[in-house]
Protein backbone atom coordinates (compact mmCIF):
# COMPACT_ATOMS: atom_id res chain seq x y z
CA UNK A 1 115.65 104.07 181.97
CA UNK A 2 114.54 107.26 183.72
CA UNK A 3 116.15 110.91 183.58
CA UNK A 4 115.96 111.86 187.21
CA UNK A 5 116.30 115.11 188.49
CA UNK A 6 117.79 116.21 191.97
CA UNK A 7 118.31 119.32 194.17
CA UNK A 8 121.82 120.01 194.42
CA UNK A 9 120.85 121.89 197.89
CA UNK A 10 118.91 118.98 199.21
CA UNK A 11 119.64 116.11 197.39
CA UNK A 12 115.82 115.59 197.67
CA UNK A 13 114.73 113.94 194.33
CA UNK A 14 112.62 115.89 191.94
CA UNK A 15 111.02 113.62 189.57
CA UNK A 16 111.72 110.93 187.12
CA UNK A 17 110.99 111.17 183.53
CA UNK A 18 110.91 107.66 181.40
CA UNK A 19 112.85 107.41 178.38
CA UNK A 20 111.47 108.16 174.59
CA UNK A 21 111.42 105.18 172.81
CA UNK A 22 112.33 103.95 169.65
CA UNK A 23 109.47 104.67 167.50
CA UNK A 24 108.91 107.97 169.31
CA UNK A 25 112.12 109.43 168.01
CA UNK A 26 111.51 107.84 164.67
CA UNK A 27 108.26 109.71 164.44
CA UNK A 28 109.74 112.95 166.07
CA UNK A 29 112.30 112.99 163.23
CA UNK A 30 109.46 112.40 160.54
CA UNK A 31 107.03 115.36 162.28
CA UNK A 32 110.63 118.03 162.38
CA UNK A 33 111.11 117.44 158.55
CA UNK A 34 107.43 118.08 157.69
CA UNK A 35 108.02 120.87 159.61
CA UNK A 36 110.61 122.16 157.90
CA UNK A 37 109.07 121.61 154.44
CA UNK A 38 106.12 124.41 155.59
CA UNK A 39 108.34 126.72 157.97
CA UNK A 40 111.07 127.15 155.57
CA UNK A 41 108.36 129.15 153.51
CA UNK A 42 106.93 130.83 156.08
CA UNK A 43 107.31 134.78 155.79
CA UNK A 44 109.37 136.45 158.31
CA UNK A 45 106.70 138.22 159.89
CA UNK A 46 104.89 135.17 160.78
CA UNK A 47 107.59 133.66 162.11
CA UNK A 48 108.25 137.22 164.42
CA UNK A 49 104.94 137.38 165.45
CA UNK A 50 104.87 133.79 166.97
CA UNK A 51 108.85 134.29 168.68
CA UNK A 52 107.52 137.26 169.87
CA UNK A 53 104.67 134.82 171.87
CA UNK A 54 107.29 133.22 173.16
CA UNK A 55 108.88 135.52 174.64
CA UNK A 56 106.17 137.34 176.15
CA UNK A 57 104.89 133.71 177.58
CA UNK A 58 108.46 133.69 179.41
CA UNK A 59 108.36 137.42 180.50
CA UNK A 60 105.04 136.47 182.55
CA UNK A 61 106.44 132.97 184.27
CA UNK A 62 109.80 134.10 184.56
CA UNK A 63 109.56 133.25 188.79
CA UNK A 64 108.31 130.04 187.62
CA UNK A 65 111.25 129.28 185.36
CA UNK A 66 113.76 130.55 187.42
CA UNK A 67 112.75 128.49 190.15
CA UNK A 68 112.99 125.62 188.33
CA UNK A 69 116.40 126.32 187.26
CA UNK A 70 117.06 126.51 190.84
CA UNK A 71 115.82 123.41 192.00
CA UNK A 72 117.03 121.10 189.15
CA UNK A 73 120.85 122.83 189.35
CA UNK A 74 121.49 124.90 191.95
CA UNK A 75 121.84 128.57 190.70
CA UNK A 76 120.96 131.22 193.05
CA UNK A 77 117.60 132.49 192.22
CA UNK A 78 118.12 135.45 191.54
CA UNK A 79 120.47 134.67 188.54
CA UNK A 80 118.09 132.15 187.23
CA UNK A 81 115.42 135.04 186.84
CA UNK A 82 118.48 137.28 185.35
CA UNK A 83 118.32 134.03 182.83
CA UNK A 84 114.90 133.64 181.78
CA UNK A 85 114.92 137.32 181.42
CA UNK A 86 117.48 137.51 178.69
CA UNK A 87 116.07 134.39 177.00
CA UNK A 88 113.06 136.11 176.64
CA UNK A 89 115.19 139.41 175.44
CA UNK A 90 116.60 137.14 172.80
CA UNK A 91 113.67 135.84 171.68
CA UNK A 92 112.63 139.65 170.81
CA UNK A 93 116.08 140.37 169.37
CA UNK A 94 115.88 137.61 166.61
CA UNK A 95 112.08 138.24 165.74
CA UNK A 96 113.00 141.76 164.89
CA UNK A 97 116.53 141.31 163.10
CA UNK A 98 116.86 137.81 161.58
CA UNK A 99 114.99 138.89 158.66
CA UNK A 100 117.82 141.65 157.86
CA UNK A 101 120.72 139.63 159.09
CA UNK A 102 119.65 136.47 156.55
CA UNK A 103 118.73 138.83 153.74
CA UNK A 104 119.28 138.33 150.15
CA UNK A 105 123.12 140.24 149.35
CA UNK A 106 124.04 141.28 145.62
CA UNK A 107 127.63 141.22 144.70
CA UNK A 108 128.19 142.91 141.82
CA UNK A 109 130.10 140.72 139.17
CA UNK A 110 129.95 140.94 135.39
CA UNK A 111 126.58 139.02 135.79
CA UNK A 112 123.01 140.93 135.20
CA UNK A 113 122.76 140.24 138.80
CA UNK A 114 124.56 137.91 141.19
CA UNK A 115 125.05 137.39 144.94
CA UNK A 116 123.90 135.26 147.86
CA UNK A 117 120.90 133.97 149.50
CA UNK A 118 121.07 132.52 153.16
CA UNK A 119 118.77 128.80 153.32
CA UNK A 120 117.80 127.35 155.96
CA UNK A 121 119.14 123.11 156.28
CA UNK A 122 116.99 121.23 158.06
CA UNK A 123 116.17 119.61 161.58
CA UNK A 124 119.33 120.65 164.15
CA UNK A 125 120.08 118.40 166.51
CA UNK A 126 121.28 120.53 169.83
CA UNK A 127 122.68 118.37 172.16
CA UNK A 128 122.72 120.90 175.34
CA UNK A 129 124.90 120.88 179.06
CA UNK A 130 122.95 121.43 182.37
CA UNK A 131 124.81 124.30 182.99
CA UNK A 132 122.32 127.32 181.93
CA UNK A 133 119.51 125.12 181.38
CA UNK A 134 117.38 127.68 179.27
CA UNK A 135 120.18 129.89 177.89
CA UNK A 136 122.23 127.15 176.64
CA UNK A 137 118.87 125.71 174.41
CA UNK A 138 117.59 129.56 173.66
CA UNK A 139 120.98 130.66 172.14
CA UNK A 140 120.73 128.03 169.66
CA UNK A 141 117.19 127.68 169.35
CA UNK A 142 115.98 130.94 168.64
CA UNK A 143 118.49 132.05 165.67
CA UNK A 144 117.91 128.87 164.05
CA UNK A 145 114.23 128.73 164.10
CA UNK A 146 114.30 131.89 162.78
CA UNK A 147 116.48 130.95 160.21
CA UNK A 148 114.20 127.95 159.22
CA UNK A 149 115.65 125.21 161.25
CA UNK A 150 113.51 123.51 163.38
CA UNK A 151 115.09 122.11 166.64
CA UNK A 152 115.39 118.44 167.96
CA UNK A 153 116.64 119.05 171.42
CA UNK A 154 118.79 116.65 173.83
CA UNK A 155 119.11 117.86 176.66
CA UNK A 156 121.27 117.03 179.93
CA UNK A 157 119.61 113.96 181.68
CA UNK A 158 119.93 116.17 185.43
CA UNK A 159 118.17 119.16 183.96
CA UNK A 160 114.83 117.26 182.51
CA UNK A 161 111.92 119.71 183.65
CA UNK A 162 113.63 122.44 181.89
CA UNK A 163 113.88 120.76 178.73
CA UNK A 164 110.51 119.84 179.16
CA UNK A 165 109.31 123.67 180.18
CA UNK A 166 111.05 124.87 176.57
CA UNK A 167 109.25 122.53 174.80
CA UNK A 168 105.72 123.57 176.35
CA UNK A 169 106.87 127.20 176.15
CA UNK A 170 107.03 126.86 172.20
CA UNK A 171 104.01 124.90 172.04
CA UNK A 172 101.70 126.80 173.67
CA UNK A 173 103.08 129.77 172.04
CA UNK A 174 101.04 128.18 168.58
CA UNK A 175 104.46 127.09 166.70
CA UNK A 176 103.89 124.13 164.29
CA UNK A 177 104.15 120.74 165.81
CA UNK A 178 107.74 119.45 165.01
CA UNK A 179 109.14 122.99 165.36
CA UNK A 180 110.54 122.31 168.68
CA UNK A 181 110.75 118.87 170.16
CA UNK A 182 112.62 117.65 173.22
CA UNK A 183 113.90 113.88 173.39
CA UNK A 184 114.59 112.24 176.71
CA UNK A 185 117.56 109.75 174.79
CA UNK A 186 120.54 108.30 176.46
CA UNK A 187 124.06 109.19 174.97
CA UNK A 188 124.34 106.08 173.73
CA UNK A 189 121.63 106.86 170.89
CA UNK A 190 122.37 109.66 170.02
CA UNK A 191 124.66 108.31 166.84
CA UNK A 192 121.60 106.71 165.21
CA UNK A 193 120.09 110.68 165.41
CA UNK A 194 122.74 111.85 164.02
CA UNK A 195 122.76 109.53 161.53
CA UNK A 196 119.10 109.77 160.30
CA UNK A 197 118.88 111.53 156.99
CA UNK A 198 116.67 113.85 158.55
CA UNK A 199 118.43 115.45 160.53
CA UNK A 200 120.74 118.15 158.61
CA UNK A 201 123.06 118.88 161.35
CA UNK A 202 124.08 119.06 165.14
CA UNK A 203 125.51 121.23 167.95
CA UNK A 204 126.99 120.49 170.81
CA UNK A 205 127.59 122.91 174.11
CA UNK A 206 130.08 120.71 176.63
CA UNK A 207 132.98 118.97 177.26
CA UNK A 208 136.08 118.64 174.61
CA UNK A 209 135.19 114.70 175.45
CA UNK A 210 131.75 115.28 174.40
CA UNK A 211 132.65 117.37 171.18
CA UNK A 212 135.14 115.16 170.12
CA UNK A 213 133.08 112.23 169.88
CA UNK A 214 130.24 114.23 168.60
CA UNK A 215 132.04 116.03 165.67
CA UNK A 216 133.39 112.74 164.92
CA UNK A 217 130.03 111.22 164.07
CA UNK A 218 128.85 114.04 162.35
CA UNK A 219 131.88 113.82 160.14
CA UNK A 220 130.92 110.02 159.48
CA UNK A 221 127.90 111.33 158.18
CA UNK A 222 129.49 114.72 155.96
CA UNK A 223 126.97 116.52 158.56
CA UNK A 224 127.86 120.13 159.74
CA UNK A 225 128.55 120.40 163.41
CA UNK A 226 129.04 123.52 165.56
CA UNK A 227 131.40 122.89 168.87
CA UNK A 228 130.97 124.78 172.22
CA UNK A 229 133.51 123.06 174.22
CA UNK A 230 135.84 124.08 177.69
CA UNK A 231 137.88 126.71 178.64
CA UNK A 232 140.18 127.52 181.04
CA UNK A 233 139.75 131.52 180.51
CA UNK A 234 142.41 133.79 181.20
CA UNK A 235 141.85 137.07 183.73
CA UNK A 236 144.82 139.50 183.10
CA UNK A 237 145.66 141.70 186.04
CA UNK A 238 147.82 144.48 184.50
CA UNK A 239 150.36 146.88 186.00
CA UNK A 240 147.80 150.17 185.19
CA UNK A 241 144.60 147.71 186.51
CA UNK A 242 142.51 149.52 188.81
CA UNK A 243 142.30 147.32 191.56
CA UNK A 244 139.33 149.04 193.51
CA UNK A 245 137.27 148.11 190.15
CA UNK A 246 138.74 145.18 189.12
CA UNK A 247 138.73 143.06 192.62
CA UNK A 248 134.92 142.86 193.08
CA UNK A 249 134.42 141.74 189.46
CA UNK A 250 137.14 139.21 189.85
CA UNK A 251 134.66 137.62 192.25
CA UNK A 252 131.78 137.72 189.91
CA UNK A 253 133.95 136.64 187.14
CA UNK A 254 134.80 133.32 188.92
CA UNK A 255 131.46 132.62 191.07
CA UNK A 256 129.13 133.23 188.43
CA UNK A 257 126.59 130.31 187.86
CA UNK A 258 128.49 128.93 191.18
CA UNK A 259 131.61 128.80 189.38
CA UNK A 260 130.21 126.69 186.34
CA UNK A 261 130.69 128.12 183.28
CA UNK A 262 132.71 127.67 180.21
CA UNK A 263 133.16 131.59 180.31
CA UNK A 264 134.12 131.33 184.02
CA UNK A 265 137.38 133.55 184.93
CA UNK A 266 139.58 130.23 185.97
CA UNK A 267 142.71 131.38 185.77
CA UNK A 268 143.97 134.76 187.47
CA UNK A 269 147.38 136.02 186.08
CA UNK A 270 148.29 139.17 187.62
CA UNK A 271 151.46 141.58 186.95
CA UNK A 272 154.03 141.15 189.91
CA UNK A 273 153.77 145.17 191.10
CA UNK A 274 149.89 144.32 191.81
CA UNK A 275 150.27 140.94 192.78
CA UNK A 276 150.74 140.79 196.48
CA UNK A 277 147.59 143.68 196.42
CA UNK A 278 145.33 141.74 194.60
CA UNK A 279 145.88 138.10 195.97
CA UNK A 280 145.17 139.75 199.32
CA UNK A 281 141.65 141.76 198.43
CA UNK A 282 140.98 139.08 195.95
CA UNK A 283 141.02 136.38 198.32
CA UNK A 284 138.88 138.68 201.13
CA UNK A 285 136.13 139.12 198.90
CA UNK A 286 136.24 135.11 197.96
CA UNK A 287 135.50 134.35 201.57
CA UNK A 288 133.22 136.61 201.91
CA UNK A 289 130.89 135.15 199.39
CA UNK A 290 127.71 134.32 201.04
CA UNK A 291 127.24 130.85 200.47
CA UNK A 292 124.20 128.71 201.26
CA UNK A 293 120.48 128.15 199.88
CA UNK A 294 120.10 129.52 196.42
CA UNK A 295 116.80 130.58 196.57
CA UNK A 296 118.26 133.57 199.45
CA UNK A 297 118.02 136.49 197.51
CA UNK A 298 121.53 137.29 199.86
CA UNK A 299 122.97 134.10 198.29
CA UNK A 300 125.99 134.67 196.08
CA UNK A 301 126.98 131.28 196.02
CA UNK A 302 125.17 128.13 195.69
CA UNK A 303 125.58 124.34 195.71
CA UNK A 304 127.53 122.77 192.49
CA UNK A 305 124.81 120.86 190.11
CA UNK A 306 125.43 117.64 190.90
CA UNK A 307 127.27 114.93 192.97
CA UNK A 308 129.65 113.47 190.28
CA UNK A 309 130.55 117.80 189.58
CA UNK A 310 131.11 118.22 192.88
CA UNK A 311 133.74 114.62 193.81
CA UNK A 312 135.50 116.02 190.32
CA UNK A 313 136.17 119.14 191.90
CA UNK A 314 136.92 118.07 195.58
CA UNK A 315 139.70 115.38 194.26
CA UNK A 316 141.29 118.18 191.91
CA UNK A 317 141.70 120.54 194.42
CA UNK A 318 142.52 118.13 196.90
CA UNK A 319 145.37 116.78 194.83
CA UNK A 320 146.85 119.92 193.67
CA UNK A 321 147.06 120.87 197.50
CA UNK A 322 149.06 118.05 198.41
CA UNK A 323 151.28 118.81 195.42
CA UNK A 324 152.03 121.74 197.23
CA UNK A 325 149.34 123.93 195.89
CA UNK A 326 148.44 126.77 198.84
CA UNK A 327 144.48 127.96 199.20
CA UNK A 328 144.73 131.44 200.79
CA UNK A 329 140.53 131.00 201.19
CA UNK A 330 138.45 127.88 200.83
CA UNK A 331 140.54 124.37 199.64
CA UNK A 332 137.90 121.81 201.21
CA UNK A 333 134.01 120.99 201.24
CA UNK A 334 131.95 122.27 203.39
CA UNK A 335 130.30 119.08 204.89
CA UNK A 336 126.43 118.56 205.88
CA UNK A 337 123.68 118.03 202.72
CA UNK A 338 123.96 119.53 199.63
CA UNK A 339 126.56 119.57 196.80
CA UNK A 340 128.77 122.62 198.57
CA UNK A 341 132.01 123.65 197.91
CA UNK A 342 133.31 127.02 198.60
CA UNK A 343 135.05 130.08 197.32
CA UNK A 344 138.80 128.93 196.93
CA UNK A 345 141.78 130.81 195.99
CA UNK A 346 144.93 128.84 194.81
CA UNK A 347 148.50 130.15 194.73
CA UNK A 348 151.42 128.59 193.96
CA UNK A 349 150.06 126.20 191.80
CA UNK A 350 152.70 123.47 190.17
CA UNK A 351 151.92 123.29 186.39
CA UNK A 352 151.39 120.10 187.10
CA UNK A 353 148.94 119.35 189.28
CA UNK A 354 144.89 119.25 188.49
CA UNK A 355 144.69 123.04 189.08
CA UNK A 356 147.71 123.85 187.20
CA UNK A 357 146.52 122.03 183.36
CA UNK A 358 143.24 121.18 184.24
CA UNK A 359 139.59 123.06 183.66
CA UNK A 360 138.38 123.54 187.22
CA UNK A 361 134.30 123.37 187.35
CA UNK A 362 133.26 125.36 190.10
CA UNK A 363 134.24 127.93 192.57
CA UNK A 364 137.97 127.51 192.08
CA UNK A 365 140.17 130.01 191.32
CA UNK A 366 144.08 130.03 190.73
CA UNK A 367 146.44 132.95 190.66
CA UNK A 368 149.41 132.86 188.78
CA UNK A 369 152.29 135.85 189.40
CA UNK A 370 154.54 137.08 186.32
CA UNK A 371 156.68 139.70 186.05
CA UNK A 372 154.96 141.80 182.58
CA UNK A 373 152.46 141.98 180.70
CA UNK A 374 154.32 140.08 178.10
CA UNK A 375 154.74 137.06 180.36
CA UNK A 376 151.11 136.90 181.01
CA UNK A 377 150.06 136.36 177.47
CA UNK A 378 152.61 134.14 176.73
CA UNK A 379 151.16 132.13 180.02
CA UNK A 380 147.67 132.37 178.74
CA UNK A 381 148.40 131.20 175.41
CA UNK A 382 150.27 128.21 176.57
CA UNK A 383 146.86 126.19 176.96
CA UNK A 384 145.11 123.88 174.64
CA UNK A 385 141.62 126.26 175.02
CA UNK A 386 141.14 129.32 173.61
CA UNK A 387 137.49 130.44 174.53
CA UNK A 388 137.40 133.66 176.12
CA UNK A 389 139.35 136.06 178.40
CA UNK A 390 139.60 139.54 180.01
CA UNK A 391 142.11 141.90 179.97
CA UNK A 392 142.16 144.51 183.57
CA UNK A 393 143.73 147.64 182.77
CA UNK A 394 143.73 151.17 182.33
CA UNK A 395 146.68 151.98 180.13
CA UNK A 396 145.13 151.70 176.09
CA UNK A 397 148.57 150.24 175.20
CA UNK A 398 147.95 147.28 177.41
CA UNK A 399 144.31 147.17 176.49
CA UNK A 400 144.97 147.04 172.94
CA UNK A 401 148.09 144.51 173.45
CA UNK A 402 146.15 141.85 174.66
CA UNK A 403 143.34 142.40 172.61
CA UNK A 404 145.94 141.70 169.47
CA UNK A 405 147.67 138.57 171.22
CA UNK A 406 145.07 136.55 173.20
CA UNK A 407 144.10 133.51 171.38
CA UNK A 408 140.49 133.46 172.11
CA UNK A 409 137.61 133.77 170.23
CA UNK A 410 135.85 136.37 172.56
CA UNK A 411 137.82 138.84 174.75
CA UNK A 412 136.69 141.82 176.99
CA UNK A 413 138.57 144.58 178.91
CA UNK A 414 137.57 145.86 182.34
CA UNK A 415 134.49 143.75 182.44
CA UNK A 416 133.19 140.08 182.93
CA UNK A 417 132.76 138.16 179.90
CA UNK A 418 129.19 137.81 178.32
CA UNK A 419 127.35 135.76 175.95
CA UNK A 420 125.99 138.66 173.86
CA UNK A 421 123.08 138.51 171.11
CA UNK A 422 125.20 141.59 169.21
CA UNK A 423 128.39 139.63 169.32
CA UNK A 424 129.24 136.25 167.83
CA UNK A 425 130.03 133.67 170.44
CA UNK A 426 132.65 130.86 170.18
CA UNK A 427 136.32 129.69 170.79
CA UNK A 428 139.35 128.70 168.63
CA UNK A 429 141.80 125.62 169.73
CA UNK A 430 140.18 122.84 172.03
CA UNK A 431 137.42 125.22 173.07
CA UNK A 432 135.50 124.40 170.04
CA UNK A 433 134.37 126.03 166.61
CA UNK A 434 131.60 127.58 164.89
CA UNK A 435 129.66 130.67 165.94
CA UNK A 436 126.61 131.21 168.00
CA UNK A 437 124.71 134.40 168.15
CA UNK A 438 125.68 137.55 166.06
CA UNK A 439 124.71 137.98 162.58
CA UNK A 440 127.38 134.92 162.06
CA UNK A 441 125.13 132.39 164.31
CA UNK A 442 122.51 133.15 162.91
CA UNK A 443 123.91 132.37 159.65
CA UNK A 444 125.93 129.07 160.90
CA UNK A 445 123.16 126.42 159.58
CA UNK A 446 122.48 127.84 156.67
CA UNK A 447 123.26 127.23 152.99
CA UNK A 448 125.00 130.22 151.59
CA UNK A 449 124.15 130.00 148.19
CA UNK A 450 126.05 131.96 145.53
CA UNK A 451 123.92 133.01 141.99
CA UNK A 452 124.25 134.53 138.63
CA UNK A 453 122.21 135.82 136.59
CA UNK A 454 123.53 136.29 132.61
């Protein structure tokens, strides 16, 4: 079997990349936990000093990467480069804080001394979406290595030059063989990875489908997991929202990474007395997207990643039109080559219908009306995910109200959510759990070991 990747814009084929065999993950596995044996007693500084290669390897090729982002999913250009960028920025965080953040802590007791210590486990396996091809492996990957872990990386099967750029990036940046390795394996095999003693523990960025059956193989083998799952993220449109602020950000909130991403505004709830304001600007702006090749620097919207993405989202939208769904912008593809679908804005959703208790992948957004701000929690809450969500207001009352009540594990107000390296990232619910980023990701494979000393 092959891992092929395709152009999303062209649906020109990019190149095939065979399989790993066998023996070469057997042999990957034994190279990561010699590794680990060395790195994990590697000073700090060293460690710094080589992360900091990485990242300055990435700062010069960053047109490079971001075009191959581009090609292999579809995200405009310019928001690939805006990726590489802050994997590189990362990579500079971590080699100048990890040491502090996985420092030895003394908690006084009636010991002579006594507290924790932070220890690396082992191999991770990161099992990573297609989605943000080098953000999604640098988030995990740099923390980790930092904290000791090498990484065994599977990557999406559409996205295989980027897994296959990390790697390189890493080894020509003079990190120990086994440090970083990439595996080209099918889904099918990935139990027997999990499985092998080597390998300490796994994470998973993607579906709940996906986590499910991941976490429930790493429980088979009492092996930690972290889970990065779906969302269906709430955008609160208070009473006291500034509308000239909010609208335009509404847009980027939804079309970001062409409307695929687990931190994606999906659904719009908005307070009655703004309501028939905000559908109207909100849905102007949608249409007014420009949407075509990604590699226009005037692009704004590009193709969706691949064919199978882009039938999902077609049938769901189809079907929750014909449920009685109404798109004031958008509702249907866009026809000729490429993997197109464009801005949509649904109102009048039925609960249930695809849009109305589904996660919607792509350029899809649906507006819900209530009557308070009460209402609107109580409609974001009623939802099996509980990633992340925004709250649009100027009034503190209603900033700090939502703030309280949202069950989410990450919420902003008055601005588009963000993975952040100062801020732990994760959900509660069916979006997942487990931290990434933050002095808490950073800390998520690790042993925390308590000691006393009489």
């Amino acid at each position: 079997m092959t891992f092929t990747a395709i152009n999303p814009a062209t649906e020109a084929i990019l190149g095939e990349y065979p399989t790993h065999d066998d023996a070469f993950v057997d042999a990957a596995l034994g190279v990561a936990h010699e590794a680990f044996v060395h790195w994990k007693a590697t000073p700090f500084a060293e460690r710094a000093e080589l992360m900091n290669r990485v990242a300055e390897l990435l700062e010069g090729e960053i047109p490079v990467a971001a075009a191959l982002m581009t090609s292999e999913m579809g995200k405009t250009f310019a928001a690939a480069k805006g990726e590489a960028a802050k994997c590189a920025l990362t990579m500079r965080y971590y080699a100048e804080r990890a040491e502090g953040m996985l420092a030895e802590e003394i908690i006084k007791t009636h010991a002579t001394k006594s507290g924790i210590r932070y220890e690396p486990l082992g191999p991770l396996l990161a099992i990573m979406p297609w989605n943000f091809p080098l953000w999604q492996i640098i988030r995990v990957a740099v923390p980790n290595i930092m904290a000791g872990n090498p990484i065994l990386l599977k990557h999406s099967s559409s996205v295989p030059g980027c897994a296959q750029y990390v790697e390189s990036l890493f080894t020509r940046a003079g990190f120990p063989r086994g440090l970083f390795t990439n595996l080209f394996v099918e889904s099918r095999r990935i139990e027997s990875v999990i499985a092998d003693p080597r390998v300490a523990a796994v994470t998973v960025t993607g579906s709940e489908g996906a986590g499910r059956s991941v976490a429930a193989l790493a429980g088979k083998h009492l092996k930690k997991c972290v889970l990065e799952l779906g969302g269906s993220d709430p955008f609160i449109v208070a009473k006291s929202a500034d509308l000239d602020h909010t609208v335009p950000l509404a847009v980027t909130a939804r079309l970001q990474n062409n409307g695929q991403a687990c931190i994606c505004a999906k659904r719009f709830i908005v307070v009655r007395d703004v309501a028939d304001e905000f559908i109207s600007r909100f849905s102007t702006a949608m249409a007014a997207a420009p949407t075509g090749d990604p590699m226009d620097p005037g692009t704004i919207l590009g193709p969706l990643a691949n064919e199978a993405q882009f039938e999902t989202l077609r049938a769901q939208v189809a079907d929750s039109l014909a449920q009685g769904a109404i798109a004031t912008t958008g509702g249907a593809p866009l026809g000729g080559t490429g993997y197109f679908y464009p801005a949509t804005v649904l109102v009048d959703v039925p609960e249930t219908s695809p849009a109305g208790n589904e996660e919607l992948f792509g350029p899809v957004a649906v507006v819900h009306v209530v009557d308070d701000l009460d209402e609107a929690i109580r409609y974001a809450n009623d939802t099996p995910w509980g990633l992340s969500g925004s709250i649009w207001a100027t009034d503190p009352t209603e900033i700090e109200q939502a703030i309280a009540t949202l069950d989410v594990g990450i919420i902003f107000a008055n601005a588009v959510v963000a993975s952040m390296n100062e801020l732990p990232f994760g959900g509660v619910k069916a979006s997942g759990y487990g931290r990434e980023l933050g002095v808490q990701g950073v800390r998520e494979f690790t042993n925390v070991k308590s000691f006393f000393i009489a």
